[in-house]
Protein backbone atom coordinates (compact mmCIF):
# COMPACT_ATOMS: atom_id res chain seq x y z
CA UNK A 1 -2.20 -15.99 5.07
CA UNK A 2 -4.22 -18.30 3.21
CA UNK A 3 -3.53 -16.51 -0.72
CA UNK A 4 -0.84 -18.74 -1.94
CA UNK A 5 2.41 -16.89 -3.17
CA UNK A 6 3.90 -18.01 -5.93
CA UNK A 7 7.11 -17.41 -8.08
CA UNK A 8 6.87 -18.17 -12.25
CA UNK A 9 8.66 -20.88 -12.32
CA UNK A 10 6.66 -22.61 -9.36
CA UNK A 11 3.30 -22.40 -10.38
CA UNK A 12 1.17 -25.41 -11.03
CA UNK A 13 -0.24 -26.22 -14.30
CA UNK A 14 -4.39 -24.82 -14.69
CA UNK A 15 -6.62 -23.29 -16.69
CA UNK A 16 -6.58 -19.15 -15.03
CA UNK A 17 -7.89 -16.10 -15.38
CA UNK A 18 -5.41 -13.78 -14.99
CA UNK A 19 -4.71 -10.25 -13.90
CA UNK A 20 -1.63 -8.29 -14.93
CA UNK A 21 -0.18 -5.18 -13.16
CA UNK A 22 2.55 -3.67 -10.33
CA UNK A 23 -0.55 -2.85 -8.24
CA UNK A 24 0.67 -0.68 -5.86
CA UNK A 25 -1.76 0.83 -3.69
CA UNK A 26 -4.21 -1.80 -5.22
CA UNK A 27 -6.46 1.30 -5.73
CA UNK A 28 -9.87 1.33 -7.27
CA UNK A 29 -8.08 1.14 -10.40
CA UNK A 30 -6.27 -1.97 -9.93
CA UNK A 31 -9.75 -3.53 -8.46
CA UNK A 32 -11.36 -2.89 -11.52
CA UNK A 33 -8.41 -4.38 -13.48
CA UNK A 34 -8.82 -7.39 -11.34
CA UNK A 35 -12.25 -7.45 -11.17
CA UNK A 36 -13.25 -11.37 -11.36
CA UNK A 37 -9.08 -12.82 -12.02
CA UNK A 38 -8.21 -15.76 -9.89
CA UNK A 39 -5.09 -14.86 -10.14
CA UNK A 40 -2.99 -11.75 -10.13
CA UNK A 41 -0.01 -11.80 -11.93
CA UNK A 42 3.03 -9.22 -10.41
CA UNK A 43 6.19 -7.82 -10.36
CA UNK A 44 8.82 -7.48 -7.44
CA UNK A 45 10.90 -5.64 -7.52
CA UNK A 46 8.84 -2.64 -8.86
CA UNK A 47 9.46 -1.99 -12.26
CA UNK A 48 11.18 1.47 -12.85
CA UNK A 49 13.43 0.32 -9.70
CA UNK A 50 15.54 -1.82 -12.22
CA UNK A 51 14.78 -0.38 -15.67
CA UNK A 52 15.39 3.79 -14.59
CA UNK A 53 16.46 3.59 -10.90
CA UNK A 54 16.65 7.19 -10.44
CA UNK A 55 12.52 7.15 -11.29
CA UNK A 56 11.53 4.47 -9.07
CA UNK A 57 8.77 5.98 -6.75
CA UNK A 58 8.50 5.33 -3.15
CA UNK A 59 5.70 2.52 -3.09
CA UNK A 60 2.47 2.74 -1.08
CA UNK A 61 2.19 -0.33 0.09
CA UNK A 62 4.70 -2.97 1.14
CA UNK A 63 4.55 -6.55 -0.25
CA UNK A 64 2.80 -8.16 2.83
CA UNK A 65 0.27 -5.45 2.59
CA UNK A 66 -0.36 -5.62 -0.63
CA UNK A 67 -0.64 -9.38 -0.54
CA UNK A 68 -3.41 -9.50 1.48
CA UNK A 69 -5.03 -6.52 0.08
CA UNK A 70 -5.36 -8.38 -2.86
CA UNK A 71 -6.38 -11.80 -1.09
CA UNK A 72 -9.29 -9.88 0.45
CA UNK A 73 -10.42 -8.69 -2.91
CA UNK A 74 -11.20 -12.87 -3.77
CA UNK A 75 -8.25 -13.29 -5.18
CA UNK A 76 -7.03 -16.87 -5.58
CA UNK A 77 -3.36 -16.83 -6.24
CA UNK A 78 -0.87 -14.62 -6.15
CA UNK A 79 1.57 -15.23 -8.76
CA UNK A 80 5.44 -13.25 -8.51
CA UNK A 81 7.63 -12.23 -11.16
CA UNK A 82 11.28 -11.47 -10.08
CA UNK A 83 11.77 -8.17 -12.57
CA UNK A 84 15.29 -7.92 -13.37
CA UNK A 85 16.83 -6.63 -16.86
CA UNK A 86 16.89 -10.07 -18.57
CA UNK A 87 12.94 -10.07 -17.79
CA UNK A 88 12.47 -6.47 -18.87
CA UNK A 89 14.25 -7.24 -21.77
CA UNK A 90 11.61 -9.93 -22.87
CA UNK A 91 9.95 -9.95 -26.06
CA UNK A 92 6.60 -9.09 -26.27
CA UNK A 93 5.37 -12.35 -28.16
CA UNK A 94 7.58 -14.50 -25.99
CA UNK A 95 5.65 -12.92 -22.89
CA UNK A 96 2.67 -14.07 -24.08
CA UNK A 97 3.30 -17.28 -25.22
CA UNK A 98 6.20 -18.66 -22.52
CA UNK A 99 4.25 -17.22 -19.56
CA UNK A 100 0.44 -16.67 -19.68
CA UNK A 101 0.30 -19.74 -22.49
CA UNK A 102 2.56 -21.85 -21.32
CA UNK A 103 3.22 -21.62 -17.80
CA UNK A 104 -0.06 -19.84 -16.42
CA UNK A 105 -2.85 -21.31 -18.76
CA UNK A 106 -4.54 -18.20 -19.29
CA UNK A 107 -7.93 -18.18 -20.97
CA UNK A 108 -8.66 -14.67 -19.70
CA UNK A 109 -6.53 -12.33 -19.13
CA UNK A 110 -7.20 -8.44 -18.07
CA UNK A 111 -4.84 -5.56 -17.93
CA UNK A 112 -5.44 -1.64 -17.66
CA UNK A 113 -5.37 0.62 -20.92
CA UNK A 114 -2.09 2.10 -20.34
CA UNK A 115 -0.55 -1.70 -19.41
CA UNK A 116 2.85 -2.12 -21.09
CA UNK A 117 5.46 -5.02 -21.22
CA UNK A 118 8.09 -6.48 -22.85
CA UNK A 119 11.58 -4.71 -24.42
CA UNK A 120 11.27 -1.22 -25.07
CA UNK A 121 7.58 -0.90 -23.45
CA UNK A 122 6.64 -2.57 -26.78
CA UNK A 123 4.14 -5.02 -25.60
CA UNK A 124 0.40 -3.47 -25.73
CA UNK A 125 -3.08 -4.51 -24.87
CA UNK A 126 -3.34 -4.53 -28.14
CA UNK A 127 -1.75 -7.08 -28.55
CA UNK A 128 -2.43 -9.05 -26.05
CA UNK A 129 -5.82 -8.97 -27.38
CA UNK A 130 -4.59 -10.30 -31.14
CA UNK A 131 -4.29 -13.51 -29.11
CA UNK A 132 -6.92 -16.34 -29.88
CA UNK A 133 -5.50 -18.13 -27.36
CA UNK A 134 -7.22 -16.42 -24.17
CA UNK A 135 -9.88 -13.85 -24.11
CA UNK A 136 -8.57 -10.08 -23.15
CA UNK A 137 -10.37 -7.42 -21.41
CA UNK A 138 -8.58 -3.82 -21.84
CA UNK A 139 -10.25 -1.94 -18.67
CA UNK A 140 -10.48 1.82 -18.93
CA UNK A 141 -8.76 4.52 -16.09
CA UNK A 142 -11.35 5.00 -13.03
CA UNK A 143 -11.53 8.49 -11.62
CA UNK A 144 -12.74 9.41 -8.40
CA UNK A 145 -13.87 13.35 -7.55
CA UNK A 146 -13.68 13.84 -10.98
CA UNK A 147 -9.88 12.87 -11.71
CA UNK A 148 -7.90 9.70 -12.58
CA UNK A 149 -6.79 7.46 -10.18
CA UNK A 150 -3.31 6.89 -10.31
CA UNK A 151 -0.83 5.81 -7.62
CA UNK A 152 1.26 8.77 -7.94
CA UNK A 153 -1.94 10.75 -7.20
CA UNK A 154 -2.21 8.74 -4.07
CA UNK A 155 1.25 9.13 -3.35
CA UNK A 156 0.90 13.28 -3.67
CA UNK A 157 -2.43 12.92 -1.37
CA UNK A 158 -0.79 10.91 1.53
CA UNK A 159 2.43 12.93 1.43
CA UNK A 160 0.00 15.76 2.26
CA UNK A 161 -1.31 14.08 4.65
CA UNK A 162 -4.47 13.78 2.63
CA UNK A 163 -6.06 10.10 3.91
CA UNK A 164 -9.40 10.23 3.34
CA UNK A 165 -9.05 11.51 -0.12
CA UNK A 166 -6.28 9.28 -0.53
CA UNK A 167 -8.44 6.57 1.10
CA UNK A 168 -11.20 7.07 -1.34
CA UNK A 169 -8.53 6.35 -4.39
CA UNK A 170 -7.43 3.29 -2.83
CA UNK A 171 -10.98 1.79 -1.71
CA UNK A 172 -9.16 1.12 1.36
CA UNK A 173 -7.90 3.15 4.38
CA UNK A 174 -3.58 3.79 3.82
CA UNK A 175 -1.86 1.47 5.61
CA UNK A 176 1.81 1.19 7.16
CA UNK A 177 3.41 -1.55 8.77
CA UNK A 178 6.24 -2.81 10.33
CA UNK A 179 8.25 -4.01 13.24
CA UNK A 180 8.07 -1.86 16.35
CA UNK A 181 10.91 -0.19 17.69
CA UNK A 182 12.50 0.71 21.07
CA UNK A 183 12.08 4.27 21.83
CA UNK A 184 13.05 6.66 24.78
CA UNK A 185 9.89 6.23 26.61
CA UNK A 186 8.81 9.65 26.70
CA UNK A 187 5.03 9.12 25.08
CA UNK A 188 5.07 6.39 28.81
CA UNK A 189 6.08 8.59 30.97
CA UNK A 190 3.77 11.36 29.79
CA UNK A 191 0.95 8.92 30.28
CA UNK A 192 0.59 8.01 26.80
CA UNK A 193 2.89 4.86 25.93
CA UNK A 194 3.55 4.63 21.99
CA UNK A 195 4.25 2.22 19.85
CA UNK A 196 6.99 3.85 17.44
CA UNK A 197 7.69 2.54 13.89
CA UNK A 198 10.31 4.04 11.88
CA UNK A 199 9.63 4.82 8.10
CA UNK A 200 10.79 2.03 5.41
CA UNK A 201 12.81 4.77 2.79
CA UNK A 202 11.21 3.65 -0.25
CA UNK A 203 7.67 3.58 1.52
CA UNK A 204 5.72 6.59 1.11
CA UNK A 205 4.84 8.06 4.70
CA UNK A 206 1.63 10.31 5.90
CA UNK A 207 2.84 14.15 6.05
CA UNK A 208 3.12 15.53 9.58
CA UNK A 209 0.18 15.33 12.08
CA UNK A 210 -1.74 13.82 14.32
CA UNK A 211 -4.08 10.97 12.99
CA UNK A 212 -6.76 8.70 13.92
CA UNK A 213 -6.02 5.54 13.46
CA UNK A 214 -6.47 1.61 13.83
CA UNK A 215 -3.43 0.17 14.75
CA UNK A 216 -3.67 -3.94 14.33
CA UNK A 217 -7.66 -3.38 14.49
CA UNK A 218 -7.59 -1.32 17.46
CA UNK A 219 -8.74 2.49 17.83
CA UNK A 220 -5.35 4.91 18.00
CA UNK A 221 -3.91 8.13 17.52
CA UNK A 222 -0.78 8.57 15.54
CA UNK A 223 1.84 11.26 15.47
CA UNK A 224 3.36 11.33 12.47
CA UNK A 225 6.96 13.60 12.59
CA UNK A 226 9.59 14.32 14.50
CA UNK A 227 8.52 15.70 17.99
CA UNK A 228 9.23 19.43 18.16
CA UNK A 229 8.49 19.93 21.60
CA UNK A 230 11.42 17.67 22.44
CA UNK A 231 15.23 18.35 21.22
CA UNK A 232 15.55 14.28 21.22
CA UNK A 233 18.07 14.43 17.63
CA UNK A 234 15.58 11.82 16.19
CA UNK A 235 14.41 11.47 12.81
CA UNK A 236 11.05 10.56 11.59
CA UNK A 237 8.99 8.23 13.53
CA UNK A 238 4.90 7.26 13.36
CA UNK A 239 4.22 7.04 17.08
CA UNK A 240 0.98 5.12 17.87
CA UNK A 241 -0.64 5.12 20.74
CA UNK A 242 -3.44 2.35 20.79
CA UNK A 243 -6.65 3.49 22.78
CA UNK A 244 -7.44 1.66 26.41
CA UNK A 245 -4.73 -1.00 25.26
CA UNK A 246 -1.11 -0.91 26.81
CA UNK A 247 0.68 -4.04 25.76
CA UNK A 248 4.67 -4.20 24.83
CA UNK A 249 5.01 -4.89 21.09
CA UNK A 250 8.58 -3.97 21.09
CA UNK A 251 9.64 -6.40 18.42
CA UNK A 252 6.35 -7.13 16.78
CA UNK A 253 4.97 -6.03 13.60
CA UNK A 254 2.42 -3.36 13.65
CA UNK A 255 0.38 -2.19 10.67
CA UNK A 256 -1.49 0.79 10.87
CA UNK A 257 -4.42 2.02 8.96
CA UNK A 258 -4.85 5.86 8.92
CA UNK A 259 -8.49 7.18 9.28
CA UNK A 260 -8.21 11.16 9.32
CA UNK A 261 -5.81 13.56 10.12
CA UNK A 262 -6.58 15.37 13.23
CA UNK A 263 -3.90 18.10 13.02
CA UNK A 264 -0.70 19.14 12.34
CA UNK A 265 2.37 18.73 13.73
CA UNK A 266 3.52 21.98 16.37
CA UNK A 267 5.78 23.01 19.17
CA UNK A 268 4.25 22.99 22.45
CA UNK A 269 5.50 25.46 25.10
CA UNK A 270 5.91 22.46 28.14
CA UNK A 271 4.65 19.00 28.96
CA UNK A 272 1.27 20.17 30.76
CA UNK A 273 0.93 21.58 27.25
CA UNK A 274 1.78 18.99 24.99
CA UNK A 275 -0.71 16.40 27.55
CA UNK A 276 -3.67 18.68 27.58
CA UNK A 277 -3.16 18.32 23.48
CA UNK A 278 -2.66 14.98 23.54
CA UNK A 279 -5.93 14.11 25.93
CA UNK A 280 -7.86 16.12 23.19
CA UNK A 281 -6.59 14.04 20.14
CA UNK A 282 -7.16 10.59 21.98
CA UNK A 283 -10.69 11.75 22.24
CA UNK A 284 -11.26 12.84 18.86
CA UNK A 285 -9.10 9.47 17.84
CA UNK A 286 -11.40 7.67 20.02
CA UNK A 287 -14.84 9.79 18.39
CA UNK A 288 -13.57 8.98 14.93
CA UNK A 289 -12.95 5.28 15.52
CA UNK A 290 -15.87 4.68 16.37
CA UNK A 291 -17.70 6.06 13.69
CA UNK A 292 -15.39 4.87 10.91
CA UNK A 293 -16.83 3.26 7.79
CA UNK A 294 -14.42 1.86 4.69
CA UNK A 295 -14.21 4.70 1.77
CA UNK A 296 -17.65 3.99 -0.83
């Protein structure tokens, strides 16, 4: 990727306009929060992961995903914050005038209403925007159908299996990604080779179904569960099957961006079954696909 990654204590000395945030989902939200920012200022681990463990959410996105999420919104640099308790435990005043005076340059700098920092949560907009030093723009919640966006929304919608609502939060199609794994073969010998990728456990996964999806850019369908027709003792697993494409990615990463959910998950009584089904999904995959336009 082209977005330059950076840590704090690498970045080069410039004027910026800076956006602050976690960001995950980058959902309309966080768009509007970054609006016309060169630079996105973030924080790995998440937050709550450190400060209140046992309240860390599962994320939607993982970092590569979200990295180039936000290099597609015109983003120029991404700038990374290792949070750990000595940073959480950072005075307010001292945030703003060792790291967005000091070390970023900031002559802008825009953050969400309910944006906190520093020890104890103390740090405000508010107070950002006492500073003469850089200009500060204090952007309001977005809602979408009528309710705030929020990434625990999101979360609740894609656990449900909820895309295109969840979709229309995030301005983006939900995406998953990584590296494929070596399965039992069963989706090949049925006539229907897969592609299976096994959840991260602090990612946030699609509820059970079938989807239609585009796996690395190309039309799929997705199973999303744990196979009840089979008694195969495995545990959760997206199974993609990518549409008049049979290559083996055993090994390589795969991200997958979820369309619409087809179905749900059920038991089938046989094989002939379960293959009659899963000619019928490809072809709505397939229908779906090919009508597809990005969430307005």
């Amino acid at each position: 990727m082209s977005i330059p990654v950076t840590s704090l204590s690498d970045v080069e000395p410039r004027e910026r306009r800076v956006a602050i945030g976690t960001f995950d989902g980058v959902h309309v939200g966080h768009r509007a929060v970054i609006g016309e920012a060169d630079t996105v200022l973030t924080f790995e681990p998440h937050p709550l992961r450190v400060i209140r463990p046992e309240a860390a959410p599962k994320l939607i996105m993982p970092f590569p995903i979200k990295r180039d999420v936000i290099e597609g919104i015109g983003v120029e640099e991404l700038v990374v914050i290792g949070f750990d308790r000595e940073f959480a435990s950072i005075d307010p005043v001292a945030f703003c005038e060792e790291i967005l005076i000091d070390k970023l340059g900031a002559a802008h700098v825009s953050v969400g209403e309910n944006f906190r920092f520093g020890a104890r949560a103390e740090g405000t907009p508010e107070l950002l925007a006492s500073r003469p030093e850089f200009e500060t723009r204090v952007v309001p919640l977005v809602e979408v159908d009528g309710e705030t966006v929020s990434s625990t929304r999101i979360r609740a919608l894609v656990s449900a299996g909820e895309v295109e609502d969840a979709a229309r939060c995030l301005g983006a199609p939900f995406m998953v990604e990584g590296e494929v794994a070596g399965g039992d073969r069963r989706g090949r010998e049925l006539g229907f080779p897969t592609a299976n990728l096994i959840p991260g456990d602090g990612l946030i996964c699609p509820g059970h179904g079938v989807y239609a999806a585009f796996a690395n850019g190309r039309p799929a369908a997705v199973n999303v569960g744990v196979r009840p027709t089979f008694e195969t003792g495995r545990g959760l697993l997206i199974e993609t099957h990518i549409i008049d494409h049979d290559e083996n990615l055993y090994g390589a990463t795969l991200r997958v961006a979820f369309a619409r959910r087809l179905r749900g998950e059920r038991r089938f009584s046989g094989a002939e079954e379960l293959v009659a089904q899963m000619e019928r999904d490809v072809a709505e995959a397939r229908q779906v696909c090919a009508s597809f336009s990005r969430p307005r």
